[in-house]
Protein backbone atom coordinates (compact mmCIF):
# COMPACT_ATOMS: atom_id res chain seq x y z
CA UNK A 1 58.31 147.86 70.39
CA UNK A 2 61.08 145.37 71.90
CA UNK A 3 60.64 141.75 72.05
CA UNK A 4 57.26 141.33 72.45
CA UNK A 5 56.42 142.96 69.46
CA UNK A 6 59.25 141.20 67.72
CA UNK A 7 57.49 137.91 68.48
CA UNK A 8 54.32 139.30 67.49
CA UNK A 9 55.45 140.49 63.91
CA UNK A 10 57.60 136.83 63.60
CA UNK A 11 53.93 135.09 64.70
CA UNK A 12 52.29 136.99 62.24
CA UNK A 13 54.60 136.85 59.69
CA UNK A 14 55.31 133.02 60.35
CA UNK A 15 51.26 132.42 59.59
CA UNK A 16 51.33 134.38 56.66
CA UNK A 17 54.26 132.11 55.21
CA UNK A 18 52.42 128.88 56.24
CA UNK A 19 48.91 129.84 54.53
CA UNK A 20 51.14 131.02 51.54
CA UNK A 21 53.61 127.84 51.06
CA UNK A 22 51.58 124.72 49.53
CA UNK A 23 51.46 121.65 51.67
CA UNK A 24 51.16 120.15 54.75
CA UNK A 25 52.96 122.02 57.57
CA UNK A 26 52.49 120.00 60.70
CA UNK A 27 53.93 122.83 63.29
CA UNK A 28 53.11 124.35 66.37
CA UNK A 29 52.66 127.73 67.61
CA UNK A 30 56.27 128.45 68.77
CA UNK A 31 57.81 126.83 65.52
CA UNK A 32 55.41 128.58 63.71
CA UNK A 33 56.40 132.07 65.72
CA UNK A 34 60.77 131.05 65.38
CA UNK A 35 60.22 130.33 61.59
CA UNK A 36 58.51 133.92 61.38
CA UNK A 37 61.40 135.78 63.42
CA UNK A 38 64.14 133.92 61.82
CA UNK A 39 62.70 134.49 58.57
CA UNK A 40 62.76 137.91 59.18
CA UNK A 41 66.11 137.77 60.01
CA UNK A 42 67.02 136.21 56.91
CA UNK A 43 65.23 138.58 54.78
CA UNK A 44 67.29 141.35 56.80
CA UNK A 45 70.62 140.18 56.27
CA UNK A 46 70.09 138.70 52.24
CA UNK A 47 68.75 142.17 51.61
CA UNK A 48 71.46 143.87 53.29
CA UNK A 49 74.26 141.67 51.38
CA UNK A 50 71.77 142.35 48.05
CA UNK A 51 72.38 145.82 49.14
CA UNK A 52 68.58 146.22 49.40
CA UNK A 53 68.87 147.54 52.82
CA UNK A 54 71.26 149.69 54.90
CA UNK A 55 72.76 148.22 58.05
CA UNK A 56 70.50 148.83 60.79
CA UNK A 57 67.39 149.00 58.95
CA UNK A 58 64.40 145.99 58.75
CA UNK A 59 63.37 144.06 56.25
CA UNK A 60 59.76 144.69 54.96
CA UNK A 61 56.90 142.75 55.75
CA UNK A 62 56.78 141.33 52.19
CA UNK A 63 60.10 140.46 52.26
CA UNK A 64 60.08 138.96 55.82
CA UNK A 65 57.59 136.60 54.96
CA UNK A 66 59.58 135.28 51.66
CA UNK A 67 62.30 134.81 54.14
CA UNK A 68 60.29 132.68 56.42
CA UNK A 69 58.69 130.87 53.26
CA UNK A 70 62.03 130.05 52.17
CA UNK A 71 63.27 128.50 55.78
CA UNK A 72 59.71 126.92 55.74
CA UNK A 73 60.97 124.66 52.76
CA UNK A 74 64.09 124.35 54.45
CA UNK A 75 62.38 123.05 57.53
CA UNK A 76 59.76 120.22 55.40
CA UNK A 77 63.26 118.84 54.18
CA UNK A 78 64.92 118.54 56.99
CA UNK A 79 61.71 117.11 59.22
CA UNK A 80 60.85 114.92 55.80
CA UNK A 81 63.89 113.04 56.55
CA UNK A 82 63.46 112.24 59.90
CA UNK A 83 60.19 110.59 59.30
């Protein structure tokens, strides 16, 4: 699938985490889509250190999107305190 189907699953995934996390989440598409890679990324490497996973295999789509919920929160703190 490469990249572009990378960014499509993060895009996805990234949307999924926004409709799921409560509040106001004022960003764009290509925050949206890097908070939905990275928190796939995330979810990877936890679960891998959890041993959850082997090394070299993906996180789930369930677990991606916890991953990207939790760097969501991250992200409302750390743009909350700029404002």
């Amino acid at each position: 699938m490469g990249i572009i189907g990378t960014i499509l699953i993060g895009f996805i995934v990234g949307l999924v985490a926004r409709a799921i996390k409560p509040g106001n989440d004022s960003a764009g598409f290509i925050v949206t889509t890097l908070i939905g890679i990275v928190g796939s990324f995330i979810a990877t490497y936890l679960g891998q250190a959890m041993g959850w996973y082997t090394v070299g295999q993906p996180a789930g789509f369930i677990a991606s999107v916890i991953g990207a919920i939790i760097l969501l929160f991250v992200w409302g703190l750390v743009a909350g305190r700029r404002r």
